[in-house]
Protein backbone atom coordinates (compact mmCIF):
# COMPACT_ATOMS: atom_id res chain seq x y z
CA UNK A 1 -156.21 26.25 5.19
CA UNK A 2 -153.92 23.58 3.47
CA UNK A 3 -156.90 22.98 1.28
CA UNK A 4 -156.14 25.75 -0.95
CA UNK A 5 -152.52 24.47 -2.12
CA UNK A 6 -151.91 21.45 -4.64
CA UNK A 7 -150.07 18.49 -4.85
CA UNK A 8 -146.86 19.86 -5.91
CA UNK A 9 -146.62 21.70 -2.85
CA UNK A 10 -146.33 18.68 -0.88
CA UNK A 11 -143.82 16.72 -3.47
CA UNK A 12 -140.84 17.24 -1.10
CA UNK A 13 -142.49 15.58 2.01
CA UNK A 14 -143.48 12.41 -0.75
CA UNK A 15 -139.59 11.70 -0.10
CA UNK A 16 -140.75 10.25 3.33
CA UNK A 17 -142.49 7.33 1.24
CA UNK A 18 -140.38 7.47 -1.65
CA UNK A 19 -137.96 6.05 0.47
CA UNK A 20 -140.56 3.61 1.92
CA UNK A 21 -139.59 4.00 5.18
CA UNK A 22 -143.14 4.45 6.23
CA UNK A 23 -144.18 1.75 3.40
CA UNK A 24 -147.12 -0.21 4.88
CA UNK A 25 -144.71 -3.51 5.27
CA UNK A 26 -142.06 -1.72 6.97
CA UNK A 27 -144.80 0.05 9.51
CA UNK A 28 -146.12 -3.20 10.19
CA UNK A 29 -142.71 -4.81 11.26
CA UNK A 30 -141.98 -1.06 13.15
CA UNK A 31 -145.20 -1.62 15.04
CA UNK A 32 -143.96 -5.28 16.53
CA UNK A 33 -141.25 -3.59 18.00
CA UNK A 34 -143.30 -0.29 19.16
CA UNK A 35 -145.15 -2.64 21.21
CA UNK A 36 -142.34 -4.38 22.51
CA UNK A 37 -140.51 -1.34 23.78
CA UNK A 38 -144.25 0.46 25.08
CA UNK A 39 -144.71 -2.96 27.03
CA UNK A 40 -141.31 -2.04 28.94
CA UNK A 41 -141.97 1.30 29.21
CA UNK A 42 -145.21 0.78 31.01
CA UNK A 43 -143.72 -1.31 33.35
CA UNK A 44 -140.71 0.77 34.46
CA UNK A 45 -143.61 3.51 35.01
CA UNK A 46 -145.22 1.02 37.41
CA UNK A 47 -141.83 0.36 38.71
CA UNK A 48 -140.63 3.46 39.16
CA UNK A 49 -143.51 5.50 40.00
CA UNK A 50 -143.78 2.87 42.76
CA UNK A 51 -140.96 5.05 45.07
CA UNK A 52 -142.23 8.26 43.56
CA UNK A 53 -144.04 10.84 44.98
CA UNK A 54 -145.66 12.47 42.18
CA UNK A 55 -149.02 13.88 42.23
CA UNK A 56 -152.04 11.51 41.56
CA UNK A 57 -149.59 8.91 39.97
CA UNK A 58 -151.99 5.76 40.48
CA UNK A 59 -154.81 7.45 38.66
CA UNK A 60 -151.99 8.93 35.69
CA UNK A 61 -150.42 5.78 34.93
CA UNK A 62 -153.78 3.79 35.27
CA UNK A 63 -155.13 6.34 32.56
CA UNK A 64 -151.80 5.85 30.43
CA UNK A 65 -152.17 1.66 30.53
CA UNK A 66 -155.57 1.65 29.49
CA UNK A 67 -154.85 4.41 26.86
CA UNK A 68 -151.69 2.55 25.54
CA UNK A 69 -153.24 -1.19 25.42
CA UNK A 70 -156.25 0.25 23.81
CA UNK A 71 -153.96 1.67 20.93
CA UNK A 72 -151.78 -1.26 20.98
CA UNK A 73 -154.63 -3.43 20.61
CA UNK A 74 -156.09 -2.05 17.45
CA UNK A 75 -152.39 -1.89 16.33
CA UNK A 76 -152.06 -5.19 16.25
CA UNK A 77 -154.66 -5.64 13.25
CA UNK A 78 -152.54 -3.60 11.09
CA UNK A 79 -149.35 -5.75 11.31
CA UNK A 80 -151.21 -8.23 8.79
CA UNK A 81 -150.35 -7.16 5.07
CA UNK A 82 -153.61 -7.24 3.58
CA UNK A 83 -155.13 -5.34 6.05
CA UNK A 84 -152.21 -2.31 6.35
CA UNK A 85 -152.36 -2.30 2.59
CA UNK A 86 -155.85 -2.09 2.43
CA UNK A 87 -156.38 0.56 5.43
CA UNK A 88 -152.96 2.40 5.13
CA UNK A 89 -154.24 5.99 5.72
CA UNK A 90 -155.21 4.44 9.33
CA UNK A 91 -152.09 2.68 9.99
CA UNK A 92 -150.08 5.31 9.47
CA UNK A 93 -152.84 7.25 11.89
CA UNK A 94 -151.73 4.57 14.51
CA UNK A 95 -147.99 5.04 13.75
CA UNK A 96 -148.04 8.32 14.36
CA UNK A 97 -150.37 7.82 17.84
CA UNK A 98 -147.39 4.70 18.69
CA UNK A 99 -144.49 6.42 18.26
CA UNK A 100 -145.90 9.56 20.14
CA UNK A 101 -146.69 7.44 22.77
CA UNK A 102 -143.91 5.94 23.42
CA UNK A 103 -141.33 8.68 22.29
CA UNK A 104 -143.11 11.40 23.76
CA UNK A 105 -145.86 10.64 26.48
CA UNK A 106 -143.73 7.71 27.99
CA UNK A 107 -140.58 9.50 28.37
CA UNK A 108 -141.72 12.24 29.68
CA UNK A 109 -143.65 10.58 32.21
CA UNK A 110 -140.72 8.70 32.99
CA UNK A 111 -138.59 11.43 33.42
CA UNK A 112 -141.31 13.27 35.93
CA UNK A 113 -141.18 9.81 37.80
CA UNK A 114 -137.28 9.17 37.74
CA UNK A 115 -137.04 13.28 39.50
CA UNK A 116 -139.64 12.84 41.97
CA UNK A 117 -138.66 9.09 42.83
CA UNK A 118 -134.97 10.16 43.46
CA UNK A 119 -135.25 13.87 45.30
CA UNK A 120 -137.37 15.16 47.85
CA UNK A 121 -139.83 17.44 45.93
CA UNK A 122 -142.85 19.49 47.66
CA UNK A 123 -145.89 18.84 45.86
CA UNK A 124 -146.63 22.73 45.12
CA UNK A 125 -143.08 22.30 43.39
CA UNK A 126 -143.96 19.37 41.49
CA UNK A 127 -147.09 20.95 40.06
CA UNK A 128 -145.18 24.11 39.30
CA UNK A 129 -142.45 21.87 37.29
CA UNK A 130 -145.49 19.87 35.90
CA UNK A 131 -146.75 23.20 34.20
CA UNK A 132 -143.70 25.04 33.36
CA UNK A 133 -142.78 21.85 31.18
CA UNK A 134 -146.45 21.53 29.47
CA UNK A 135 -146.30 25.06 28.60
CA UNK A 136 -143.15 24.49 27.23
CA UNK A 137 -144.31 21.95 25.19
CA UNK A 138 -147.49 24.03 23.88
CA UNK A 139 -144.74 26.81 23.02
CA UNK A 140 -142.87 24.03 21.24
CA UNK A 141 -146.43 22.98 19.44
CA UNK A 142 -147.23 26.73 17.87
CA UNK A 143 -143.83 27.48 17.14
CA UNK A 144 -143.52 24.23 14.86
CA UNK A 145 -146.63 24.20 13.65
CA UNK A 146 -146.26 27.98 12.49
CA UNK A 147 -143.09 27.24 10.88
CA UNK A 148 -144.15 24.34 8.50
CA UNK A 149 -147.34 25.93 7.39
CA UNK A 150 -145.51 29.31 6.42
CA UNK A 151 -143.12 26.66 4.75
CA UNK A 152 -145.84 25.34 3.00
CA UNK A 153 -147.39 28.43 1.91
CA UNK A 154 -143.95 30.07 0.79
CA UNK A 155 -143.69 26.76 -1.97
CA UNK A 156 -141.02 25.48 0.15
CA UNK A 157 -141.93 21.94 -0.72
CA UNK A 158 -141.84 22.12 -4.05
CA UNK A 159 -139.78 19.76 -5.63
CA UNK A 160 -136.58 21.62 -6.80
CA UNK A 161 -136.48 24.21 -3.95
CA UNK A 162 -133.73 24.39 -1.47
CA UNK A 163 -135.99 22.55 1.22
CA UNK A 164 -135.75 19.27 -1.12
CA UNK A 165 -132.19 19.71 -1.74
CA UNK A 166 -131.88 19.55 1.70
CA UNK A 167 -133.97 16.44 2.16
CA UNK A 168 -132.15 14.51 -0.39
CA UNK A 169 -128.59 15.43 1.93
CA UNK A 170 -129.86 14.43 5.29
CA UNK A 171 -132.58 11.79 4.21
CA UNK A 172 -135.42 13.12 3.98
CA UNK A 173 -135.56 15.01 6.98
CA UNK A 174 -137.26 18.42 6.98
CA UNK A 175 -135.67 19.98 10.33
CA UNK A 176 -132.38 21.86 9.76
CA UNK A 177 -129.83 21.44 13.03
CA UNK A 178 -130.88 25.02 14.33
CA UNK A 179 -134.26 24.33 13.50
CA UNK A 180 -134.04 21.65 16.61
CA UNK A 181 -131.24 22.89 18.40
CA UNK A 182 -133.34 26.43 19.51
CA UNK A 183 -136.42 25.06 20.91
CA UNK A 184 -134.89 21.83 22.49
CA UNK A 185 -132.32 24.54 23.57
CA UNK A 186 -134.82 26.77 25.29
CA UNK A 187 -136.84 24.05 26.79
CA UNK A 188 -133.24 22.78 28.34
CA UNK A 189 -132.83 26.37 29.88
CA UNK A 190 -136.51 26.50 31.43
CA UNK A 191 -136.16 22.86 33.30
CA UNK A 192 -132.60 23.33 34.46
CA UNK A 193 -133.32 26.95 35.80
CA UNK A 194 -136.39 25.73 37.67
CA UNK A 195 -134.91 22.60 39.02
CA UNK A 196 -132.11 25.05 40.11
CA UNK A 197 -134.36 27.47 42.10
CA UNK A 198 -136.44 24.56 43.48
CA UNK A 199 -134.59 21.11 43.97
CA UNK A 200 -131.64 20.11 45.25
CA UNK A 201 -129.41 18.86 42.61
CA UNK A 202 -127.44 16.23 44.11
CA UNK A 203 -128.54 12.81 42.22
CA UNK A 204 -127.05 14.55 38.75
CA UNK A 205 -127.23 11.33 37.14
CA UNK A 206 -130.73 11.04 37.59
CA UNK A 207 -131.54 14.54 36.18
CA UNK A 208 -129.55 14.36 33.30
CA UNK A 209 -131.41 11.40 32.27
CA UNK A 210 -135.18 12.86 33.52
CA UNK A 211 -134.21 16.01 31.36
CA UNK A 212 -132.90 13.99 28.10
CA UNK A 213 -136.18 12.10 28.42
CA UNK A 214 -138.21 15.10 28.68
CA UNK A 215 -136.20 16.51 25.84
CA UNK A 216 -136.63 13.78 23.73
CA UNK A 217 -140.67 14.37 24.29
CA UNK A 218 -140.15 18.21 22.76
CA UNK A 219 -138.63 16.92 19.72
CA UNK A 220 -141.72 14.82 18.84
CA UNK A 221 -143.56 17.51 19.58
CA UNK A 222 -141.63 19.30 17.61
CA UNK A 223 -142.22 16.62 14.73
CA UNK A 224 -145.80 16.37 15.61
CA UNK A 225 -146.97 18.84 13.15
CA UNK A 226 -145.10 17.75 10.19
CA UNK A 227 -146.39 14.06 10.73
CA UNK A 228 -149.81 15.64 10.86
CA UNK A 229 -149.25 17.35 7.88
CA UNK A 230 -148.16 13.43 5.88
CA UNK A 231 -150.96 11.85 7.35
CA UNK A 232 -153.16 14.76 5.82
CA UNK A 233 -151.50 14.00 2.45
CA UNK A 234 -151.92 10.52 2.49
CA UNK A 235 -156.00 10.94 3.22
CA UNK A 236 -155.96 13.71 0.10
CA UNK A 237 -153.30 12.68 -2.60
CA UNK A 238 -153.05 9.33 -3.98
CA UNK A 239 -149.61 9.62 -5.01
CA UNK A 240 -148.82 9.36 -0.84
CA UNK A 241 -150.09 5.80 -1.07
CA UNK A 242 -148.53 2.57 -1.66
CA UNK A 243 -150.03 0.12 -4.23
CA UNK A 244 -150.39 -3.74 -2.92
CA UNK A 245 -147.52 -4.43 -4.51
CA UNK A 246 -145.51 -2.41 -2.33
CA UNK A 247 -144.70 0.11 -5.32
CA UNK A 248 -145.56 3.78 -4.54
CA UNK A 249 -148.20 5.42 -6.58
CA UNK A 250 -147.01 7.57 -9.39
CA UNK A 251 -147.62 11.14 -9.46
CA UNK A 252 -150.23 12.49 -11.81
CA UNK A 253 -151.60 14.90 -13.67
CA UNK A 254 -155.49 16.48 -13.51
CA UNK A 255 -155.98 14.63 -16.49
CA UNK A 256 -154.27 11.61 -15.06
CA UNK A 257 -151.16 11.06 -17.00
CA UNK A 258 -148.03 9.85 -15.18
CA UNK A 259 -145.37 12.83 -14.02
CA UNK A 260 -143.51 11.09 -11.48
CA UNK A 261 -142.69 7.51 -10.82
């Protein structure tokens, strides 16, 4: 579907690596301390989910170490410059799989963990909670990934549109405060309402926390689709890749002549 548009509807998301944020040095150094903080995280999962009571937990987190050193593993390759330079389009693949990992699939295991480690949950509860929150984040999924491609299609990362504007006042960040704010918002109301009806809330401490870290796995979610949609333009456009110097390609024209620095 994205096949049909051109390079200068992507321009605005080129800000991402125009700032070289996701430059292949600065993903290698990012990935060191990825690693660092998914080593923790996997531990306070064994920790943790040793006093919990969720369902099949031995047999989750089991799946989750394997899954996580096998990533983390191959990660470690791309730390060396020649080879992230070299093989960027699949270190940025591996950033994105990292930081999902650890932002996203860690915390909200940990925050399942922390709930049913703490209360006194029936296990017909804990499945129900297990599948209210997925569906949430599948709502969460379509909802962003509906939004950026009607963005895309509508020229709304074009370079001189109100979307790059935008970018250049809050970083290069594509997600406007109610943007974030409404489905974070709605997934808030579906896990406090259940845990309401179902749980008794008297360790509030401990589900403020589980909910911010379940939260926290809705935004990247919510960013999922929009890193998708970088990774596909650094596979199709050359100008979304770094030379070995560290110097971002230059934009060009279909004869090749030089547009944009």
């Amino acid at each position: 579907m994205l096949n049909s548009l051109t390079l200068m509807d992507f321009l605005v998301l080129r800000k991402h690596f125009e700032s070289k944020r996701y430059s292949p040095k600065n993903l290698g150094n990012l990935f060191i301390l990825i690693l660092l903080f998914q080593a923790l995280f996997l531990f306070l999962e064994y920790f943790i989910g040793g006093y919990s009571n969720f369902p099949f937990k031995e047999n989750v987190l089991k799946t989750h170490l394997v899954i996580s050193s096998l990533i983390g593993v191959i990660s470690i390759v791309f730390i060396i410059p020649k080879v992230n330079v070299r093989l960027q389009e699949i270190q940025f693949t591996l950033f994105i799989l990292l930081s999902q990992n650890l932002f996203g699939v860690s915390l909200y295991l940990l925050g399942l963990l922390a709930l049913t480690a703490s209360m006194t949950i029936e296990r017909n509860t804990i499945f129900n909670l297990i599948i209210i929150t997925l569906l949430v984040g599948i709502l969460v999924l379509v909802t962003s990934s509906i939004r950026i491609y009607f963005l895309l299609i509508n020229g709304k990362f074009r370079k001189g549109t109100i979307k790059d504007q935008i970018r250049s006042k809050w970083e290069a960040t594509s997600v406007s405060v109610a943007s974030i704010v409404i489905p974070v918002g709605i997934a808030i109301t579906f896990i406090l309402r259940f845990l309401n009806e179902n749980i008794d809330l008297k360790n509030i401490d401990i589900l403020i926390t589980s909910t911010s870290f379940i939260c926290v796995f809705y935004l990247m979610i919510f960013f999922l689709p929009e890193q998708l949609v970088l990774l596909y333009c650094k596979y199709r456009f050359d100008s979304f890749k770094f030379e070995r110097n560290g110097r971002l390609k230059p934009v060009r024209d279909e004869d090749g002549n030089i547009i944009m620095d």
